[in-house]
Each structure stands twice: as C-alpha cells, then as structure tokens.
C-alpha atoms as a PDB file:
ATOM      1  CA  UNK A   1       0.000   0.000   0.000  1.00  0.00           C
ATOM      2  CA  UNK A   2       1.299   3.546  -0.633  1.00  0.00           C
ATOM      3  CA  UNK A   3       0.023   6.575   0.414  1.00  0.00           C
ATOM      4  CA  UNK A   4      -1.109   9.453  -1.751  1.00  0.00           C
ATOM      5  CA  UNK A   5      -2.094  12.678  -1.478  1.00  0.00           C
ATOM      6  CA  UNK A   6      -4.958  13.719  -4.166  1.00  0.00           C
ATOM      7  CA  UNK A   7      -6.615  17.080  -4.658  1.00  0.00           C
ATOM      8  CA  UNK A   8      -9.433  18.342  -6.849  1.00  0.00           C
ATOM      9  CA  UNK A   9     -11.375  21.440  -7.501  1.00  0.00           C
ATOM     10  CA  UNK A  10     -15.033  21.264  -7.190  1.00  0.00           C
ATOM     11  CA  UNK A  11     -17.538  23.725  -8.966  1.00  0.00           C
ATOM     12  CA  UNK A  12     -18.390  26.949  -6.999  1.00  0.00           C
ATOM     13  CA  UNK A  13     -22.164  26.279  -6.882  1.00  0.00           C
ATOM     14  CA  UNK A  14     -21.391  22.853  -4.878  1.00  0.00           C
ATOM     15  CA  UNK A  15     -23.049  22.891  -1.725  1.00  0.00           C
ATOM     16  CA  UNK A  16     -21.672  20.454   1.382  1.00  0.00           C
ATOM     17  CA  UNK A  17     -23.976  17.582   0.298  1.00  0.00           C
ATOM     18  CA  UNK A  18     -22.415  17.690  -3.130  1.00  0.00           C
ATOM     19  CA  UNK A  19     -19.165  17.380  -1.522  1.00  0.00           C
ATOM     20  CA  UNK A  20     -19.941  14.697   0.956  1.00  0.00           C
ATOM     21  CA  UNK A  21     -21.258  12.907  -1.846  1.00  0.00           C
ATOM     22  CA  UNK A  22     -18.096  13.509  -4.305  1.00  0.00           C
ATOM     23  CA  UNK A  23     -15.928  12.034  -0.714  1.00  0.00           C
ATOM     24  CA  UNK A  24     -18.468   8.996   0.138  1.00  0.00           C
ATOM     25  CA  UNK A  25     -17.989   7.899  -3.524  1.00  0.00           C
ATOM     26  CA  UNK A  26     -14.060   8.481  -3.150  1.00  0.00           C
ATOM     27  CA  UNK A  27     -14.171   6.614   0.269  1.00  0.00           C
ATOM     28  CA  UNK A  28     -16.566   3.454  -1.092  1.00  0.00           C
ATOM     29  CA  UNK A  29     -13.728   3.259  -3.828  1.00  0.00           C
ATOM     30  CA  UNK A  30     -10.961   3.062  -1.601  1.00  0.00           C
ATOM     31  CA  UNK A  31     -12.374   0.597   1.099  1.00  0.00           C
ATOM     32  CA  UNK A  32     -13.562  -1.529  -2.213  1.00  0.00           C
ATOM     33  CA  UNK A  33      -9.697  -1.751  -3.125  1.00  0.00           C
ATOM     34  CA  UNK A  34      -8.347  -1.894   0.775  1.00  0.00           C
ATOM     35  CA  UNK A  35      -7.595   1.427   1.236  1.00  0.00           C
ATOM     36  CA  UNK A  36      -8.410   4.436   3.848  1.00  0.00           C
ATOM     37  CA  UNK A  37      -8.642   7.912   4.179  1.00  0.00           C
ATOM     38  CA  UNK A  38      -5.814   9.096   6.611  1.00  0.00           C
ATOM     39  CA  UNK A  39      -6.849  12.903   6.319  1.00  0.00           C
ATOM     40  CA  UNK A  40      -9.583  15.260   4.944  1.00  0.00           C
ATOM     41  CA  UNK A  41      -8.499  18.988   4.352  1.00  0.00           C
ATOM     42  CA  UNK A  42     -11.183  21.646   3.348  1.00  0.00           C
ATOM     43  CA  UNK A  43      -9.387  24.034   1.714  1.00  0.00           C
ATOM     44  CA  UNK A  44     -12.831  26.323   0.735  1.00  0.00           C
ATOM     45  CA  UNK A  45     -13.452  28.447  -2.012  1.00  0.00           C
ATOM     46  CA  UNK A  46     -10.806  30.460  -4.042  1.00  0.00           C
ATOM     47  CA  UNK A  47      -9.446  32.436  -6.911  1.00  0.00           C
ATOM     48  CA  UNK A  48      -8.712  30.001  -9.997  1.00  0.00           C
ATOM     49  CA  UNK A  49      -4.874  30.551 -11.952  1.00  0.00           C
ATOM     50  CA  UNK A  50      -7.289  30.792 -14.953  1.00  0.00           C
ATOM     51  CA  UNK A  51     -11.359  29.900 -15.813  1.00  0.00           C
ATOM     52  CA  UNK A  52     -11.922  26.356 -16.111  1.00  0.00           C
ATOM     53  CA  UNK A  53     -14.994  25.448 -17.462  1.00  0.00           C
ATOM     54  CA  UNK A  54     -16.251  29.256 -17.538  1.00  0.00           C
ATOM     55  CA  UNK A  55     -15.423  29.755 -13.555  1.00  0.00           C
ATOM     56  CA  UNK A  56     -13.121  32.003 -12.179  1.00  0.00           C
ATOM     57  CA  UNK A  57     -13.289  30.011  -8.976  1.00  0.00           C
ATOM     58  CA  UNK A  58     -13.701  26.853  -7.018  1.00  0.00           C
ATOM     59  CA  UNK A  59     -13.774  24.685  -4.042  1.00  0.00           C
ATOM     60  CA  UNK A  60     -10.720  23.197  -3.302  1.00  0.00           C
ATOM     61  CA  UNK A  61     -10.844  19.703  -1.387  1.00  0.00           C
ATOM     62  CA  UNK A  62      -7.538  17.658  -0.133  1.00  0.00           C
ATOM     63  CA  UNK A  63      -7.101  13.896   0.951  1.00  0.00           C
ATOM     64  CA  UNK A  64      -4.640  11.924   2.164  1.00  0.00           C
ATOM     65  CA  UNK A  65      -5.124   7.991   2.055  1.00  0.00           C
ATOM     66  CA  UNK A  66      -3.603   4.758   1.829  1.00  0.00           C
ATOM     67  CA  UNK A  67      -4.207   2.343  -1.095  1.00  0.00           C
ATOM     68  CA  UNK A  68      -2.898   0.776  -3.987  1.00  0.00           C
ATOM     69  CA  UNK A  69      -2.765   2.001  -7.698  1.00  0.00           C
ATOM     70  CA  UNK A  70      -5.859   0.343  -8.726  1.00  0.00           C
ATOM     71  CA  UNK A  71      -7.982   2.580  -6.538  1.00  0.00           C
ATOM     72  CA  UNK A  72      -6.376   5.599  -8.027  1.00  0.00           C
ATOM     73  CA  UNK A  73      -7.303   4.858 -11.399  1.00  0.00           C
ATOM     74  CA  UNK A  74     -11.276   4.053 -10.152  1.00  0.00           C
ATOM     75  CA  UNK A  75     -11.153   7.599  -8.353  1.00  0.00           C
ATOM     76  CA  UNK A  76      -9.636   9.825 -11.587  1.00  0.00           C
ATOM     77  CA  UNK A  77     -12.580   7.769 -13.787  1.00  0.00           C
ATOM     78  CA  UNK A  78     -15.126   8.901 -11.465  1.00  0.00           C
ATOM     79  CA  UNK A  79     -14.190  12.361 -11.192  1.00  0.00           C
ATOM     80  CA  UNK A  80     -13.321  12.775 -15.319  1.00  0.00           C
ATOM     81  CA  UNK A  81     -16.655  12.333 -15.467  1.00  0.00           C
ATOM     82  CA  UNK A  82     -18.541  14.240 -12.460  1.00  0.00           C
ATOM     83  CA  UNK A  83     -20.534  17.586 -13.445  1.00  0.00           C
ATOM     84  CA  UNK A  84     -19.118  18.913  -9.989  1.00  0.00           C
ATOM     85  CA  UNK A  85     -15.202  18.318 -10.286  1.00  0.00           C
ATOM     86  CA  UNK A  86     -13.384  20.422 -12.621  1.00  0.00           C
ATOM     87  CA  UNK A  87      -9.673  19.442 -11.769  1.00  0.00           C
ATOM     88  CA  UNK A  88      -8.082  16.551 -10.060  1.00  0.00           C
ATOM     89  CA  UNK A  89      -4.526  15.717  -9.166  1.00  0.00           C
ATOM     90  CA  UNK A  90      -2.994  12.499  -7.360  1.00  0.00           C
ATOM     91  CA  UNK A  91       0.268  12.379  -6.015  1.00  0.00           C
ATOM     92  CA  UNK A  92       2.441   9.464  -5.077  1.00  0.00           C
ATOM     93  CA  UNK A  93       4.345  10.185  -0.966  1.00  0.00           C
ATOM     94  CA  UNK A  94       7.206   8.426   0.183  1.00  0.00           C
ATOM     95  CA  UNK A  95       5.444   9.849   3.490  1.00  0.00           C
ATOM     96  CA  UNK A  96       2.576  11.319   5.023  1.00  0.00           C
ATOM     97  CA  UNK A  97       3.501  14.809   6.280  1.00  0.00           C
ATOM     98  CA  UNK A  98       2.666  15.575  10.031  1.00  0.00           C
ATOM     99  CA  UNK A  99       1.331  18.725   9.769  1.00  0.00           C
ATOM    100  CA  UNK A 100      -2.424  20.209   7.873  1.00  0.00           C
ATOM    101  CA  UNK A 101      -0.650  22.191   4.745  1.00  0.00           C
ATOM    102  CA  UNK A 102      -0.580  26.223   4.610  1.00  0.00           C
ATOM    103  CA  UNK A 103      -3.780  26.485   2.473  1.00  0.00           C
ATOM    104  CA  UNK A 104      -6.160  24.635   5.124  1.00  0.00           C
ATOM    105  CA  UNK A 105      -4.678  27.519   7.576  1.00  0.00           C
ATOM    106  CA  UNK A 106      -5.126  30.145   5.579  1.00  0.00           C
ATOM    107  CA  UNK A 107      -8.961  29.594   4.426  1.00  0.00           C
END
C-alpha cells in the first residue's frame, strides 16, 4: 500500500452535500480496493490561476489515504466524469507529512 495525497477542484455552486457525496464515492472506492482515508483537508473556495470550465473560482478539497494504484485509477474515472469536479490531481508520498498544509490555515 502507498500513500497518496490527491486534490481536486469542485464547482463553486457545490453545496456540502455535493461534496460529501463527491468524498463517500471516493471513500466506497478506496475501502472496495483496501484502502483508507488518513486525512480530509477543506481548503474552501478560491481564486482560480485561470477559468476552467467558464469559472473564475472553485472549491478546493484535499485527501490523504492509503491504497494501492488500482484505486487511483477508479477515483480519476469517477471524477473525469462528475458535473461537480473540474480538476483533479494524485500524487504518489514516500510519506505522510505531520502537519495540515498552509492552504487549510489560511482559508
């Protein structure tokens, strides 16, 4: 198992059940493949780089979780093709880092 560290943007007109739904799905994928959710950072709404998909800005969500490849691959084909997610990005750690990043903090 290795641990990863994935973020995506989520439309500015999501509401919180939107986003609970977009991290149930996320979670039910992981525990399918034997993985776990080590850490949930809500990074809220900001200013996008550049308009994707006609907004200028967007919800940004973090996680932090355990699993294996296969689970990543079931997670970016679920959110390619979600209305609510714009952007997504997973990231392979050697390890998890001990403290909430500088974005959470600065919300």
């Amino acid at each position: 198992m290795s641990i990863y560290e994935h973020t995506y943007i989520a439309t500015p007109d999501c509401n919180k059940k939107d986003i609970d739904n977009i991290e149930k799905k996320i979670e039910s994928i992981l525990t399918s493949n034997a993985g776990k959710i080590i850490r949930k950072e809500d990074w809220g709404l900001r200013n996008l780089a550049y308009p994707i998909k006609k907004n200028a800005k967007g919800i940004y969500q973090n996680l932090y979780f355990e699993s294996n490849g296969k689970a990543i691959k079931e997670i970016e084909y679920f959110e390619r093709y979600n209305d609510k997610v714009m952007k997504f990005l997973s990231i392979k750690l050697k390890k998890l880092p001990k403290e909430d990043s500088q974005l959470k903090n600065n919300k």
